[in-house]
C-alpha atoms as a PDB file:
ATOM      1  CA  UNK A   1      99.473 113.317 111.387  1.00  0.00           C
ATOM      2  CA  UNK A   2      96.612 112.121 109.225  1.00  0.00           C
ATOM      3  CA  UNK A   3      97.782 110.381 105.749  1.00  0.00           C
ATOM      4  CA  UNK A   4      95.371 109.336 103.093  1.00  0.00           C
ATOM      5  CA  UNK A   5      97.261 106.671 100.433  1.00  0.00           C
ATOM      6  CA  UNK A   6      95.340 106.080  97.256  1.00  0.00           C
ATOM      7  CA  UNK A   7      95.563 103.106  95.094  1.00  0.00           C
ATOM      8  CA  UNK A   8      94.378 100.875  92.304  1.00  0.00           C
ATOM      9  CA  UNK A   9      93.943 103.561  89.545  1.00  0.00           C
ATOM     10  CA  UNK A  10      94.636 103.046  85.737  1.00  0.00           C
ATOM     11  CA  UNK A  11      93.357 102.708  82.279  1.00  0.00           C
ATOM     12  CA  UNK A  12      90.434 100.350  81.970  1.00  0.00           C
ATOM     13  CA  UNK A  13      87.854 100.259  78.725  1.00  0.00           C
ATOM     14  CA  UNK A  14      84.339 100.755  78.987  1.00  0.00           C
ATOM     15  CA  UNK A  15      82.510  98.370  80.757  1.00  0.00           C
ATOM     16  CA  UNK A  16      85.633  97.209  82.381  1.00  0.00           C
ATOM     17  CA  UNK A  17      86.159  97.046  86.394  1.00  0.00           C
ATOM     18  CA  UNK A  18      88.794  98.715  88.757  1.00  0.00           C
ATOM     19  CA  UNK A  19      88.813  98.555  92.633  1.00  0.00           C
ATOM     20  CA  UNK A  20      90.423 101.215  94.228  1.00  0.00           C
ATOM     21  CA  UNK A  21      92.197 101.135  97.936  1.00  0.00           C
ATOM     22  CA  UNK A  22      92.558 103.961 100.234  1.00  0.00           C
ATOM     23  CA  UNK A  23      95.139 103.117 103.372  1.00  0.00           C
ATOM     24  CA  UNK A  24      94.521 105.599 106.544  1.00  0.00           C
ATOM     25  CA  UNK A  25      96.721 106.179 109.162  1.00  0.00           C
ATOM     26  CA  UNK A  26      97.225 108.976 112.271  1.00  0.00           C
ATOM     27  CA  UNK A  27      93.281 108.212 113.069  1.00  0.00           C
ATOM     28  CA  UNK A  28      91.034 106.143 114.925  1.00  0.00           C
ATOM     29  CA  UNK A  29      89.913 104.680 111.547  1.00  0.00           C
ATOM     30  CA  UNK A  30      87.246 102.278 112.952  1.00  0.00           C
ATOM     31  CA  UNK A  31      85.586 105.586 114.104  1.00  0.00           C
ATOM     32  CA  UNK A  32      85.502 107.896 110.874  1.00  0.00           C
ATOM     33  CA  UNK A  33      83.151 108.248 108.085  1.00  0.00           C
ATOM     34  CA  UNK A  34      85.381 108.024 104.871  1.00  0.00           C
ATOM     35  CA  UNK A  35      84.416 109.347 101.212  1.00  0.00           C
ATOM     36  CA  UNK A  36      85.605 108.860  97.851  1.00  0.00           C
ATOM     37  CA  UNK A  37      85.096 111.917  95.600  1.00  0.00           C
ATOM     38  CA  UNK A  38      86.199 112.522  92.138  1.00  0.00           C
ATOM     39  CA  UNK A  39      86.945 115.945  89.959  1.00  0.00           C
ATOM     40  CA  UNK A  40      87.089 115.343  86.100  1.00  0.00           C
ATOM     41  CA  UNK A  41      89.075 117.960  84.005  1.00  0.00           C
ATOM     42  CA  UNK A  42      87.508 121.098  84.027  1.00  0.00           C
ATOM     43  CA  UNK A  43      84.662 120.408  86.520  1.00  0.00           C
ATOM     44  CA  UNK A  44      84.352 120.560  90.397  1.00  0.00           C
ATOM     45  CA  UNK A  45      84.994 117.771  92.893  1.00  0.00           C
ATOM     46  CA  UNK A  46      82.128 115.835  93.755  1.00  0.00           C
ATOM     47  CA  UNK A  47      81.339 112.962  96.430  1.00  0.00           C
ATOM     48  CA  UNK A  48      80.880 109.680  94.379  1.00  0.00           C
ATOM     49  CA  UNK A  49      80.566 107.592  97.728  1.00  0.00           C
ATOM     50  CA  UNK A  50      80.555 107.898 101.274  1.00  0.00           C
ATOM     51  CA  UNK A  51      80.836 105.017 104.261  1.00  0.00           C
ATOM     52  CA  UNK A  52      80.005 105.481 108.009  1.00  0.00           C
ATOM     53  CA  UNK A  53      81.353 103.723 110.999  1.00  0.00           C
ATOM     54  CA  UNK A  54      78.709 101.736 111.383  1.00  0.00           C
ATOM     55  CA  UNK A  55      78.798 100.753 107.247  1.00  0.00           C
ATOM     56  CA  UNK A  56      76.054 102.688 106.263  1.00  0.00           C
ATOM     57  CA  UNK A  57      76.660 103.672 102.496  1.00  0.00           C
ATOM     58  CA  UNK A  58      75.495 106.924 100.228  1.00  0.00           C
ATOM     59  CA  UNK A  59      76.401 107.031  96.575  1.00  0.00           C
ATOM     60  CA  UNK A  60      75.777 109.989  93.983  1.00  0.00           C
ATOM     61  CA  UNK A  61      72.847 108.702  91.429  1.00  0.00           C
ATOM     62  CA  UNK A  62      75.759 108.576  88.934  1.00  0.00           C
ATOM     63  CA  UNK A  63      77.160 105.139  90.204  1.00  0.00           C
ATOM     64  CA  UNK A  64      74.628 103.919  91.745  1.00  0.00           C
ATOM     65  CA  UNK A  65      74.354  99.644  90.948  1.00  0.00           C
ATOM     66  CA  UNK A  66      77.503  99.978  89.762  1.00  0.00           C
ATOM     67  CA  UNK A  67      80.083 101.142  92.483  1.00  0.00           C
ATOM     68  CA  UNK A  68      80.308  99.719  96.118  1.00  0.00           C
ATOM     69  CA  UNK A  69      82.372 101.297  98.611  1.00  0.00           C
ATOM     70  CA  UNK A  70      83.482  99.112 101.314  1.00  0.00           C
ATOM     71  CA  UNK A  71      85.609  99.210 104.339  1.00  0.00           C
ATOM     72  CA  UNK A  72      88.072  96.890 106.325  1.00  0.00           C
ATOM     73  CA  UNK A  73      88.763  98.434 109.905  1.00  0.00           C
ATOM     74  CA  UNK A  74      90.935  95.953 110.475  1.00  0.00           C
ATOM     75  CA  UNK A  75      93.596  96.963 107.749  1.00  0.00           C
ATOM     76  CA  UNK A  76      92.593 100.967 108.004  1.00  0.00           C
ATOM     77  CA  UNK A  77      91.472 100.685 104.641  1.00  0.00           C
ATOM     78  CA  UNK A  78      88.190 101.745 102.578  1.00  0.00           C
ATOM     79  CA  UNK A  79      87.979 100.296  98.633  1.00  0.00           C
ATOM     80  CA  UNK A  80      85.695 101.338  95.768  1.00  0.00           C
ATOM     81  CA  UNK A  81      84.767  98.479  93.999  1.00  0.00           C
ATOM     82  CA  UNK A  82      83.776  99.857  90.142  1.00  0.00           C
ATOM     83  CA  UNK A  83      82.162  98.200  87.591  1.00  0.00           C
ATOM     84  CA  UNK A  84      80.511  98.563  84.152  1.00  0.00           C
ATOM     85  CA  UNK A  85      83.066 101.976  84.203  1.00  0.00           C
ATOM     86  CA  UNK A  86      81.587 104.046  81.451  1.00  0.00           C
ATOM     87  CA  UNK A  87      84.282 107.200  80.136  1.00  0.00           C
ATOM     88  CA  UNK A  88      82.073 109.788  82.029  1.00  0.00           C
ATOM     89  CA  UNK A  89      83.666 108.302  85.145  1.00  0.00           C
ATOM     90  CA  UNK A  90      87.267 109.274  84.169  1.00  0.00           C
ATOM     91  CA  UNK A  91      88.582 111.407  86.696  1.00  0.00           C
ATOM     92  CA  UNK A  92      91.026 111.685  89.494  1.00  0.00           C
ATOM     93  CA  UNK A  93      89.566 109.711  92.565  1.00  0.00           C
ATOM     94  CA  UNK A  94      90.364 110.984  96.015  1.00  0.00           C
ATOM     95  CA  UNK A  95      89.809 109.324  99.514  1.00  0.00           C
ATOM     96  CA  UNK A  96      88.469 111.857 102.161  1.00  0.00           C
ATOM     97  CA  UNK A  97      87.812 111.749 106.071  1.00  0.00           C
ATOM     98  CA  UNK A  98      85.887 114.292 107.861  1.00  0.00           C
ATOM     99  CA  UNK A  99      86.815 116.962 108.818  1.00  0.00           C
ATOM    100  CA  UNK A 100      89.284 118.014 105.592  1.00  0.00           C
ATOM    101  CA  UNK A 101      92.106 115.332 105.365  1.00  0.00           C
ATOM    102  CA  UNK A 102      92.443 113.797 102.016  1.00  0.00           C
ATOM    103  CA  UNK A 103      94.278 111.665  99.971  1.00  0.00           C
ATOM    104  CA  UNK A 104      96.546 112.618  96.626  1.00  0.00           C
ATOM    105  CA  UNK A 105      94.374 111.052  94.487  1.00  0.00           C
ATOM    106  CA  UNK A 106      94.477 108.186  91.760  1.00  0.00           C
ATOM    107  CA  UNK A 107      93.659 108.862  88.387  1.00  0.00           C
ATOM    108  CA  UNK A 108      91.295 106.906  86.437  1.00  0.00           C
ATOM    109  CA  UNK A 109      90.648 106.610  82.796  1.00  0.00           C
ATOM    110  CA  UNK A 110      87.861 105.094  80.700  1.00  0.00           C
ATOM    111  CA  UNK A 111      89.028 104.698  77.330  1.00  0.00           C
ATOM    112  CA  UNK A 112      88.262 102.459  74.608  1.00  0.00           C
END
C-alpha cells in the first residue's frame, strides 16, 4: 500500500522560509517521479514542482528562483525547500507520485 506523509507546514511571514518533507513508502521510491502541488481556498490544485528519477526538476513560473524541490532516495523522501514565501503561496501543499497516490497535505500560511 502506497502512503504519502507530509510535513514541515505552518505559519511563516512574508519573505520568510519553510521546507517541507514528504516520506514515501509501499514503492520503489528511487524509481518514481514525485510532485508537490498546492490548491488555495477556492481555486483548483495545481503542480508547483515536480522531480524525476534521474533529478531532473520542473517548477510552475510562480516559484520559480524561489522554491527547490529536492529528493533523498536514500530516506524515501522528497523536500520543498521555500523561500522569499509571499501570501499568494498560502495553500495546502500535497506530495504526489504518478500514477494517483497522494499525500494528506500540509497547510501553509503566509501571513504578516
Amino acid at each position: 500500500q502506497v502512503q504519502l506523509v507530509e510535513s514541515g507546514g505552518g505559519l511563516v511571514q512574508p519573505g520568510g522560509s519553510l521546507r517541507l518533507s514528504c516520506v514515501a513508502s509501499g514503492i520503489i521510491f528511487r524509481i518514481k517521479s514525485m510532485l508537490w502541488y498546492r490548491q488555495a481556498p477556492g481555486k483548483q490544485r495545481e503542480l508547483v514542482a515536480a522531480i524525476t528519477s534521474g533529478g531532473t526538476t520542473n517548477y510552475a513560473d510562480s516559484v520559480k528562483g524561489r522554491f527547490t524541490i529536492s529528493r533523498d532516495n536514500a530516506r524515501n523522501t522528497v523536500y520543498l525547500q521555500m523561500n522569499s514565501l509571499k501570501t499568494e503561496d498560502t495553500a495546502v501543499y500535497y506530495c504526489k507520485t504518478p500514477p494517483s497516490n497522494w499525500g494528506q497535505g500540509t497547510q501553509v500560511t503566509v501571513s504578516s
